[in-house]
PDB file of N, CA and C in Angstrom:
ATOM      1  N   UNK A   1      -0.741 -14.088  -2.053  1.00  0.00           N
ATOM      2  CA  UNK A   1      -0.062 -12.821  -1.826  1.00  0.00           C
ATOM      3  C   UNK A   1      -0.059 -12.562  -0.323  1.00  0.00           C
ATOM      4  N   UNK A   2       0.978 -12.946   0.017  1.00  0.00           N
ATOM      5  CA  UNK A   2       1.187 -12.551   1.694  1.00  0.00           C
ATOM      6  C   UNK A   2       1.757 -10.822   2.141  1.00  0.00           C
ATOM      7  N   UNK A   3       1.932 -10.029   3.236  1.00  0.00           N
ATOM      8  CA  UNK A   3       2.381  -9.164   3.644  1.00  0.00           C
ATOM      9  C   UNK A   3       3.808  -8.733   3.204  1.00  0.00           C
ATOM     10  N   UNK A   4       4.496  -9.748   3.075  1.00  0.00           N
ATOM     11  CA  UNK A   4       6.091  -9.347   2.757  1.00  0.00           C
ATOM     12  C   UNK A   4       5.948  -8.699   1.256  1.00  0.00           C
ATOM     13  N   UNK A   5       4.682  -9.902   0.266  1.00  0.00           N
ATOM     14  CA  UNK A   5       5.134  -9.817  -1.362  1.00  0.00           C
ATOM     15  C   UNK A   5       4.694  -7.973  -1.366  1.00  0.00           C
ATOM     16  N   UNK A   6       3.476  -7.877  -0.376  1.00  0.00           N
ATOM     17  CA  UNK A   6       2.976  -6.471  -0.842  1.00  0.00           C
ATOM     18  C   UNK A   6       4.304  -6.200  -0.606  1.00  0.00           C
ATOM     19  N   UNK A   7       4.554  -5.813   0.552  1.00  0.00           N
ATOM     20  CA  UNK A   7       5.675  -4.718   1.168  1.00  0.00           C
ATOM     21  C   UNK A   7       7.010  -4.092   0.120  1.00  0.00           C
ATOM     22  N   UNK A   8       6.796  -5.576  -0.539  1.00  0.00           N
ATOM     23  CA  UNK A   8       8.151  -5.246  -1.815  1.00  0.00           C
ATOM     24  C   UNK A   8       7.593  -4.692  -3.078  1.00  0.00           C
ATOM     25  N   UNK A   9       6.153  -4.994  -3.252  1.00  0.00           N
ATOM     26  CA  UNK A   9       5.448  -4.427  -4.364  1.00  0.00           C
ATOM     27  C   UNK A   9       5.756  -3.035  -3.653  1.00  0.00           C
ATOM     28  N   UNK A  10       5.026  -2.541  -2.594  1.00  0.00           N
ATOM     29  CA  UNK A  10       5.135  -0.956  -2.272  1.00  0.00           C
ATOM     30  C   UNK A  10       6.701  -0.725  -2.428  1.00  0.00           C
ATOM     31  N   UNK A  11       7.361  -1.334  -2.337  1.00  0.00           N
ATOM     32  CA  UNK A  11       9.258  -0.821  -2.328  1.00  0.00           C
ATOM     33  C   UNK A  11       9.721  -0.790  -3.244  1.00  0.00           C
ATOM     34  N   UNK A  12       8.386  -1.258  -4.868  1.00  0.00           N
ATOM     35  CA  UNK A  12       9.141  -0.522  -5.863  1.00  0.00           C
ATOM     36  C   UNK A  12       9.706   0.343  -6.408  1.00  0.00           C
ATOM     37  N   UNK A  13      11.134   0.086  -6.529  1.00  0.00           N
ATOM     38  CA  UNK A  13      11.753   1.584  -7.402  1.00  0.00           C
ATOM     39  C   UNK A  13      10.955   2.272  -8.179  1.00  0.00           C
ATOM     40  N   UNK A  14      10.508   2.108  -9.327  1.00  0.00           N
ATOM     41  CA  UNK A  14       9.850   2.339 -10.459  1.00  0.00           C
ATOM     42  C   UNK A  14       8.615   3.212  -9.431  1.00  0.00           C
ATOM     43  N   UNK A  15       8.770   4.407  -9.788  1.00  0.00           N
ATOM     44  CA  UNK A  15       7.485   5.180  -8.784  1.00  0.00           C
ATOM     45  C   UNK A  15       6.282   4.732 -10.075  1.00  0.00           C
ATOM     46  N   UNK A  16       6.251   4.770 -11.718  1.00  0.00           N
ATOM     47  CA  UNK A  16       4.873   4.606 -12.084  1.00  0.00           C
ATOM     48  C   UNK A  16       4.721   3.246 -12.070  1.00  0.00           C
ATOM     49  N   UNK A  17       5.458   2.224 -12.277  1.00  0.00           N
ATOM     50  CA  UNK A  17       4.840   0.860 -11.715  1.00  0.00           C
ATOM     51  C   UNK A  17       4.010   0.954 -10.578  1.00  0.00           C
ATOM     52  N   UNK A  18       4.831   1.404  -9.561  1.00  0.00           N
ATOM     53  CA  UNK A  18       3.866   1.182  -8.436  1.00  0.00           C
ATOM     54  C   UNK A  18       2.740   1.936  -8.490  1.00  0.00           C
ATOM     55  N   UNK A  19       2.655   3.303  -9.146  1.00  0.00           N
ATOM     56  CA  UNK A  19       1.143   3.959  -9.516  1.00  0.00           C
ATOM     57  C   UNK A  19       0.520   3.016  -9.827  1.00  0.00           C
ATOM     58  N   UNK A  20       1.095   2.428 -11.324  1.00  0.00           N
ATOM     59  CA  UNK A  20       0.239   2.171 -11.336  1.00  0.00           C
ATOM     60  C   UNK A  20      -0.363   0.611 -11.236  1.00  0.00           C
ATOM     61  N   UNK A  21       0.279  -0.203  -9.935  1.00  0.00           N
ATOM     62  CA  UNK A  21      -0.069  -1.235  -9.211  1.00  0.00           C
ATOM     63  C   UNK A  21      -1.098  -0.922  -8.183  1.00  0.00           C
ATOM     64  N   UNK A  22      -0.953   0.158  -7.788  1.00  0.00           N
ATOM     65  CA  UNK A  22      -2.256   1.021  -6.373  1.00  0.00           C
ATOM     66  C   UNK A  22      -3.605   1.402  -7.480  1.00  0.00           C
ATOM     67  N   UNK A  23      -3.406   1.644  -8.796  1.00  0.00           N
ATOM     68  CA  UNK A  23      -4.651   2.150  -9.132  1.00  0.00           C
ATOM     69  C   UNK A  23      -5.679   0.554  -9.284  1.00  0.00           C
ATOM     70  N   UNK A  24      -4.530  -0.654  -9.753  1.00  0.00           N
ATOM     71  CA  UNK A  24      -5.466  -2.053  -9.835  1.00  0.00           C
ATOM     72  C   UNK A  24      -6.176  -2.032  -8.542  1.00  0.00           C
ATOM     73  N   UNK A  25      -6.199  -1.469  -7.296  1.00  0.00           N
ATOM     74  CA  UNK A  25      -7.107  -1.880  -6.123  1.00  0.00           C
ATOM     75  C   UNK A  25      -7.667  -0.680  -5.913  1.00  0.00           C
ATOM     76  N   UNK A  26      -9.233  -1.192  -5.759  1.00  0.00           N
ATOM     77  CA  UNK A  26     -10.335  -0.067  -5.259  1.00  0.00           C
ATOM     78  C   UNK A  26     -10.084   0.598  -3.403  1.00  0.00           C
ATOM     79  N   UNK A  27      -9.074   0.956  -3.203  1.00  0.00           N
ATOM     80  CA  UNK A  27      -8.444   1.504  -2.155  1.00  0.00           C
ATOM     81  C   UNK A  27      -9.400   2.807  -1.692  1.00  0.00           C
ATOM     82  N   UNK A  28     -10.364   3.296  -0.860  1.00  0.00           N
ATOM     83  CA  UNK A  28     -10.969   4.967  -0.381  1.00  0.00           C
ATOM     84  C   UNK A  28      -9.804   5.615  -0.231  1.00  0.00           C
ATOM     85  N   UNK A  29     -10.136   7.099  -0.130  1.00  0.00           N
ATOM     86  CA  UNK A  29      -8.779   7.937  -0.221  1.00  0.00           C
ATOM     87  C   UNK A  29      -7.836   7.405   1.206  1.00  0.00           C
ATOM     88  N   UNK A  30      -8.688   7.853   2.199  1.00  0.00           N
ATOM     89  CA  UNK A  30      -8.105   7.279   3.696  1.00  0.00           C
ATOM     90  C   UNK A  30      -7.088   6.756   3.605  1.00  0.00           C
ATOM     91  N   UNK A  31      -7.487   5.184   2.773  1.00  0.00           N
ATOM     92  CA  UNK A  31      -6.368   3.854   2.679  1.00  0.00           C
ATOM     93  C   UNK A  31      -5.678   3.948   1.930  1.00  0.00           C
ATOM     94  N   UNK A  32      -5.674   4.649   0.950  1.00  0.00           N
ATOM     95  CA  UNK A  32      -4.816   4.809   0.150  1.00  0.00           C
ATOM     96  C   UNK A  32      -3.338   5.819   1.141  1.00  0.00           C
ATOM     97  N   UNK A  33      -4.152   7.127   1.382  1.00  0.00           N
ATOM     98  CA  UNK A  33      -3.072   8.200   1.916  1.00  0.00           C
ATOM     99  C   UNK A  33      -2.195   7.595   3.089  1.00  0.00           C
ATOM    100  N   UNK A  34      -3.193   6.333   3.757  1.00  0.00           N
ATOM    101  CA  UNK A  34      -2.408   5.628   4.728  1.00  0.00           C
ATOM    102  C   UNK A  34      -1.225   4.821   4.618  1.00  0.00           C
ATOM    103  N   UNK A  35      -1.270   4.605   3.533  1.00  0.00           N
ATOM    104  CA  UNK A  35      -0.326   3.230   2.717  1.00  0.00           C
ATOM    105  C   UNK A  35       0.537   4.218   2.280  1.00  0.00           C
ATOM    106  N   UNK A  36      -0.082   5.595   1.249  1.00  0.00           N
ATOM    107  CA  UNK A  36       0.992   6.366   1.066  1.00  0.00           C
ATOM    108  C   UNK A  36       2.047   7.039   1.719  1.00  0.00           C
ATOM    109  N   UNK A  37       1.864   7.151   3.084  1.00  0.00           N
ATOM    110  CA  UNK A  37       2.490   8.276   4.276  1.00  0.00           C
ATOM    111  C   UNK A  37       3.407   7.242   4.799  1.00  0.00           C
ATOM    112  N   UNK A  38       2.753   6.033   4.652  1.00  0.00           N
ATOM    113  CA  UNK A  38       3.282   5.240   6.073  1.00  0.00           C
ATOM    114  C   UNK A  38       4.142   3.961   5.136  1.00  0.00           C
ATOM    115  N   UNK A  39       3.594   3.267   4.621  1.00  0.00           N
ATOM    116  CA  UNK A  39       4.752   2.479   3.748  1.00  0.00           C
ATOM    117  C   UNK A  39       5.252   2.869   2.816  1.00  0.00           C
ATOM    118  N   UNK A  40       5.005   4.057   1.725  1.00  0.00           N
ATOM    119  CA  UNK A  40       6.201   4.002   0.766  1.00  0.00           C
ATOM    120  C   UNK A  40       6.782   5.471   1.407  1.00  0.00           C
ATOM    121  N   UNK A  41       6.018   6.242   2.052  1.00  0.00           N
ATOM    122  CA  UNK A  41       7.102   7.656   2.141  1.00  0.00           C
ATOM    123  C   UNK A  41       7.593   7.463   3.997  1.00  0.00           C
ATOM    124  N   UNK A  42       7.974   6.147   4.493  1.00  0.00           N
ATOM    125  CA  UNK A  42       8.274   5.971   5.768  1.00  0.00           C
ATOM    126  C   UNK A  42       7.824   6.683   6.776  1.00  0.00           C
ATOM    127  N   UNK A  43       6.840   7.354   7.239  1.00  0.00           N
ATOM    128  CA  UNK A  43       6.316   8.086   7.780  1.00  0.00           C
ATOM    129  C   UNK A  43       6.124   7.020   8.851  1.00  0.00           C
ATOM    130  N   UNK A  44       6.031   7.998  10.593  1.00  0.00           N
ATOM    131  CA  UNK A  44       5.622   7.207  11.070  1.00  0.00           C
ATOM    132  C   UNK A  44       3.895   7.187  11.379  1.00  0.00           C
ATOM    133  N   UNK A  45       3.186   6.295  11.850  1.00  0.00           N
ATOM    134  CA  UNK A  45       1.914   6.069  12.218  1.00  0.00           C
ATOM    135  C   UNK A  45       1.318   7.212  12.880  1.00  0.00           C
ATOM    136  N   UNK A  46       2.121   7.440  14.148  1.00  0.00           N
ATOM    137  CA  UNK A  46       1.413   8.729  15.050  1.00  0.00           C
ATOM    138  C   UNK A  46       1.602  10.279  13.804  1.00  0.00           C
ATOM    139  N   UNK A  47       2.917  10.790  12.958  1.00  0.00           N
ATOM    140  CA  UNK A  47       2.650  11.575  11.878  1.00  0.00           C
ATOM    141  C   UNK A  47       1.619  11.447  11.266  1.00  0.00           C
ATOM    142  N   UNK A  48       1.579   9.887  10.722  1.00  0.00           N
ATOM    143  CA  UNK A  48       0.395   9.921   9.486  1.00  0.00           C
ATOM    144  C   UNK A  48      -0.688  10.391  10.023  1.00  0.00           C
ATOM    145  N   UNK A  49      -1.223  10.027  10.856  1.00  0.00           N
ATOM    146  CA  UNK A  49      -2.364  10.522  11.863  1.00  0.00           C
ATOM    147  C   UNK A  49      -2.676  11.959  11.899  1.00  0.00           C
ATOM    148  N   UNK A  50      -1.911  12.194  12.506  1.00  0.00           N
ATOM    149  CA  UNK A  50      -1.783  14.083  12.135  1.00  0.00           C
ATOM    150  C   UNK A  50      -2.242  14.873  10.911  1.00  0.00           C
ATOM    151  N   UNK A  51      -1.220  14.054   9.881  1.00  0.00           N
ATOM    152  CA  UNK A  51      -1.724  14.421   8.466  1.00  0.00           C
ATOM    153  C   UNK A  51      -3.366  14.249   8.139  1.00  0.00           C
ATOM    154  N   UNK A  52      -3.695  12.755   8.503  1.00  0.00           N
ATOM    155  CA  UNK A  52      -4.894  12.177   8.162  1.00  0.00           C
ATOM    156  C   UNK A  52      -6.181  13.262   8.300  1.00  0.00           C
ATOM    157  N   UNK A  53      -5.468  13.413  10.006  1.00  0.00           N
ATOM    158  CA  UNK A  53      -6.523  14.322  11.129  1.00  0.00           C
ATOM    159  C   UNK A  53      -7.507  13.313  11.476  1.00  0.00           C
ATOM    160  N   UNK A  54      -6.523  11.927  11.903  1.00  0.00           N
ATOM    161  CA  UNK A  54      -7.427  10.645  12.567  1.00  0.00           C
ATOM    162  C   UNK A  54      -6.425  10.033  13.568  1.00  0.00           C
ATOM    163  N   UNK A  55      -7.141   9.042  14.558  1.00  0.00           N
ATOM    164  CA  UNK A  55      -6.280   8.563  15.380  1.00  0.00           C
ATOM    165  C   UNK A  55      -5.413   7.953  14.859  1.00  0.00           C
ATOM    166  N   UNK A  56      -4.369   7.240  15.683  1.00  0.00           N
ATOM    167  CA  UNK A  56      -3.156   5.678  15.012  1.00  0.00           C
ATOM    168  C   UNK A  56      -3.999   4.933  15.056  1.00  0.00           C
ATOM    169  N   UNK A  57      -4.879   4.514  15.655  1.00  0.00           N
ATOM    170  CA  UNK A  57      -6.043   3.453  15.777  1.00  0.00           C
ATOM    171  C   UNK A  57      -6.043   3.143  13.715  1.00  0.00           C
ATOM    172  N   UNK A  58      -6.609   4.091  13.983  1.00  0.00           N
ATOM    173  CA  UNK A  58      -7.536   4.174  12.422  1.00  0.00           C
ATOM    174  C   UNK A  58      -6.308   4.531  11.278  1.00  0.00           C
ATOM    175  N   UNK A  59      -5.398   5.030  11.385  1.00  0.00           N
ATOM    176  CA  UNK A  59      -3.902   5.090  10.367  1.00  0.00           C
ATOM    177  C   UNK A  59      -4.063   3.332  10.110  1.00  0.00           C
ATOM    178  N   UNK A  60      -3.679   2.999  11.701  1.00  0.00           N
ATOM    179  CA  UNK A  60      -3.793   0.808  11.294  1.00  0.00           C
ATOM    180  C   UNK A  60      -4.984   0.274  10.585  1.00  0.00           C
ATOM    181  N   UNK A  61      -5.862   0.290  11.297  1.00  0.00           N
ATOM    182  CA  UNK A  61      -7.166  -0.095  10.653  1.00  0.00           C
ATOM    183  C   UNK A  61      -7.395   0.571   8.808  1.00  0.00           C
ATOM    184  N   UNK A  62      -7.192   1.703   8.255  1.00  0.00           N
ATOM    185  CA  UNK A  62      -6.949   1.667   7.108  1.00  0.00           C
ATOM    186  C   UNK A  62      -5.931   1.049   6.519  1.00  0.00           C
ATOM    187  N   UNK A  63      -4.694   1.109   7.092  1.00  0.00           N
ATOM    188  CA  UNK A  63      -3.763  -0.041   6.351  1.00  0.00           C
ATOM    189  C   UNK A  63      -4.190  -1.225   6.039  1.00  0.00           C
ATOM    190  N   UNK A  64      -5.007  -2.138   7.275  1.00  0.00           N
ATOM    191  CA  UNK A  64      -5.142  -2.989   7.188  1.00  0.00           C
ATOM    192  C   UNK A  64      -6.183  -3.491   6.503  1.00  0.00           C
ATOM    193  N   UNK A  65      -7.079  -2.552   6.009  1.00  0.00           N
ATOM    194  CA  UNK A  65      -8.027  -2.847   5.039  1.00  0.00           C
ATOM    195  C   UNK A  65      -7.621  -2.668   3.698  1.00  0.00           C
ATOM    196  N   UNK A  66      -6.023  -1.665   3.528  1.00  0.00           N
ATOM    197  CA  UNK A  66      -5.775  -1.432   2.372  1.00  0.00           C
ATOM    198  C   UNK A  66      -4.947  -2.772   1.931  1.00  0.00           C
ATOM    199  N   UNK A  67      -4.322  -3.353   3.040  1.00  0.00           N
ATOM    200  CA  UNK A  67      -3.167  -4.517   2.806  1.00  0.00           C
ATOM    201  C   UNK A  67      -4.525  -6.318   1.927  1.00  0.00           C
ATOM    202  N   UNK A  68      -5.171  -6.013   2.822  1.00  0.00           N
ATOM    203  CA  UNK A  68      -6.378  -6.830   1.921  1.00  0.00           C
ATOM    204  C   UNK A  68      -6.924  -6.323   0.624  1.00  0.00           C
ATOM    205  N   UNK A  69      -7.565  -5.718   0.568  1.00  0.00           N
ATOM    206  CA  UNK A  69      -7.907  -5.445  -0.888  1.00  0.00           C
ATOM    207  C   UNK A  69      -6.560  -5.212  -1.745  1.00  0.00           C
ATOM    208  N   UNK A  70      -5.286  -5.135  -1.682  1.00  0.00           N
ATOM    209  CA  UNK A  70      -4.459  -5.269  -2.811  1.00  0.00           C
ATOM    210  C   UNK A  70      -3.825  -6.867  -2.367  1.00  0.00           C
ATOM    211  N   UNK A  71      -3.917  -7.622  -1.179  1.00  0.00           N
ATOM    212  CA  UNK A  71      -3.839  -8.840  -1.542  1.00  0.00           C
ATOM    213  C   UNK A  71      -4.461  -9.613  -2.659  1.00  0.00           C
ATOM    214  N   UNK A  72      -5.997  -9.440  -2.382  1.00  0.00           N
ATOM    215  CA  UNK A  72      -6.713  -9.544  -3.319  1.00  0.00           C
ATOM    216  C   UNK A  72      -6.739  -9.014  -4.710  1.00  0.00           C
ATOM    217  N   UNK A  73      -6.702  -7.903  -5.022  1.00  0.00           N
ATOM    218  CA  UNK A  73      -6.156  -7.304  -6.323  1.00  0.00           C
ATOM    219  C   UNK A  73      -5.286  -7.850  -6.948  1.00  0.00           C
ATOM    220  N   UNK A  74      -4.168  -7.858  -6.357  1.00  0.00           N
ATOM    221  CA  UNK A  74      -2.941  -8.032  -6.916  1.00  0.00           C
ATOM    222  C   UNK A  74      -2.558  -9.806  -7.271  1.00  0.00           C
ATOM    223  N   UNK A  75      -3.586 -10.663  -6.398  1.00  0.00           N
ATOM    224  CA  UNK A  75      -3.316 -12.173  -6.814  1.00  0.00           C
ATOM    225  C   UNK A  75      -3.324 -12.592  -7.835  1.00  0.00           C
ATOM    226  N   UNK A  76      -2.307 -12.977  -8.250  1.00  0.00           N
ATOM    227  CA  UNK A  76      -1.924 -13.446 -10.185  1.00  0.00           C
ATOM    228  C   UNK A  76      -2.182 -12.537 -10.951  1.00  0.00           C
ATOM    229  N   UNK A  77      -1.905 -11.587 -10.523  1.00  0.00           N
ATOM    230  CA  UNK A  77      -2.147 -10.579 -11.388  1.00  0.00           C
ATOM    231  C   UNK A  77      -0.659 -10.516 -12.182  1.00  0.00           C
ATOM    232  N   UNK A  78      -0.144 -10.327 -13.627  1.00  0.00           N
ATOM    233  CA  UNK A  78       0.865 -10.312 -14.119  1.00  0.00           C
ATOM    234  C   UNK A  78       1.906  -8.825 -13.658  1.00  0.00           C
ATOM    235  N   UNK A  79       1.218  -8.151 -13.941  1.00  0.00           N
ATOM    236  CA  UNK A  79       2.334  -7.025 -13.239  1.00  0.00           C
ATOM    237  C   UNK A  79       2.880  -6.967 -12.219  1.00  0.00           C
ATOM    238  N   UNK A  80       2.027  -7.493 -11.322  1.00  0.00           N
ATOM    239  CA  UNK A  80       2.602  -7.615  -9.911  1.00  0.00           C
ATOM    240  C   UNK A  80       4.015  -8.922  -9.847  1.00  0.00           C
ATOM    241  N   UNK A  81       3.342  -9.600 -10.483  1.00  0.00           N
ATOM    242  CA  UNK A  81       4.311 -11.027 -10.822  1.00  0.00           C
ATOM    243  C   UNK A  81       5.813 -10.266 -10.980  1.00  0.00           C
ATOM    244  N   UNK A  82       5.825  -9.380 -12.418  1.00  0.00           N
ATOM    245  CA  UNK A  82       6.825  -8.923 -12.678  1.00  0.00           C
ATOM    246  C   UNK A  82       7.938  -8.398 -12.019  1.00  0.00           C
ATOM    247  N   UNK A  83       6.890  -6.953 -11.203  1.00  0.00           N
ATOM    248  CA  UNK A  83       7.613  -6.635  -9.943  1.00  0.00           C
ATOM    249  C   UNK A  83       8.258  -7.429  -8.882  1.00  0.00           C
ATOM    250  N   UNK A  84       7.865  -8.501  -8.361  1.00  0.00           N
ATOM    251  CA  UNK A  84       7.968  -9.381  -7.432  1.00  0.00           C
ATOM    252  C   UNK A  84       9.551 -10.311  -7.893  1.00  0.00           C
ATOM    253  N   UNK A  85       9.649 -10.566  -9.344  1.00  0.00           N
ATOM    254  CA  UNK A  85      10.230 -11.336 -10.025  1.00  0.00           C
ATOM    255  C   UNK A  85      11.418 -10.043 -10.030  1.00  0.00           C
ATOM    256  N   UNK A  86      11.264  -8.913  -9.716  1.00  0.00           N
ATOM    257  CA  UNK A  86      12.386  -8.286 -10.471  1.00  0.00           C
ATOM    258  C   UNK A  86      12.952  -7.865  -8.715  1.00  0.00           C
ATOM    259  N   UNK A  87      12.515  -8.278  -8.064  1.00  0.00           N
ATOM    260  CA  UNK A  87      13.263  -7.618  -6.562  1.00  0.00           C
ATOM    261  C   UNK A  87      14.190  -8.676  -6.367  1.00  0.00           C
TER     262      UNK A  87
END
């Protein structure tokens, strides 16, 4: 599971698929709200921040811990397959 497959998992149409593809990974709220603001509701980084009430530093650094643990999650996992198969 590379960066692009997430990116299209997060660009699922289907808003409860993708629920509930984010609940398969043990994500902290942080990483989660980070992934939420910033890849599926296009937000930019310096906004999300604001929202967070944390630097852009740390908006990235939670992404990037969130983009691993659903690499991991999501590897062979069948639902994800599906999604992936249906873009």
């Amino acid at each position: 599971m590379n960066k692009e497959d997430i990116k299209r998992v997060l660009n699922c149409p289907s808003k409860p698929l993708l629920m509930l593809a984010l609940e398969l990974v043990n994500l902290k709220d942080k990483e989660r709200l980070a992934v939420e603001l910033v890849d599926i509701r296009g937000m930019t980084q310096e906004k999300a921040s604001i929202k967070i009430d944390c630097s852009i530093k740390s908006v990235t650094n939670y992404r990037t811990k969130a983009y691993k643990k659903m690499a991991k999650a999501w590897q062979n996992n069948e639902l994800i397959n599906k999604i992936l198969r249906e873009e």
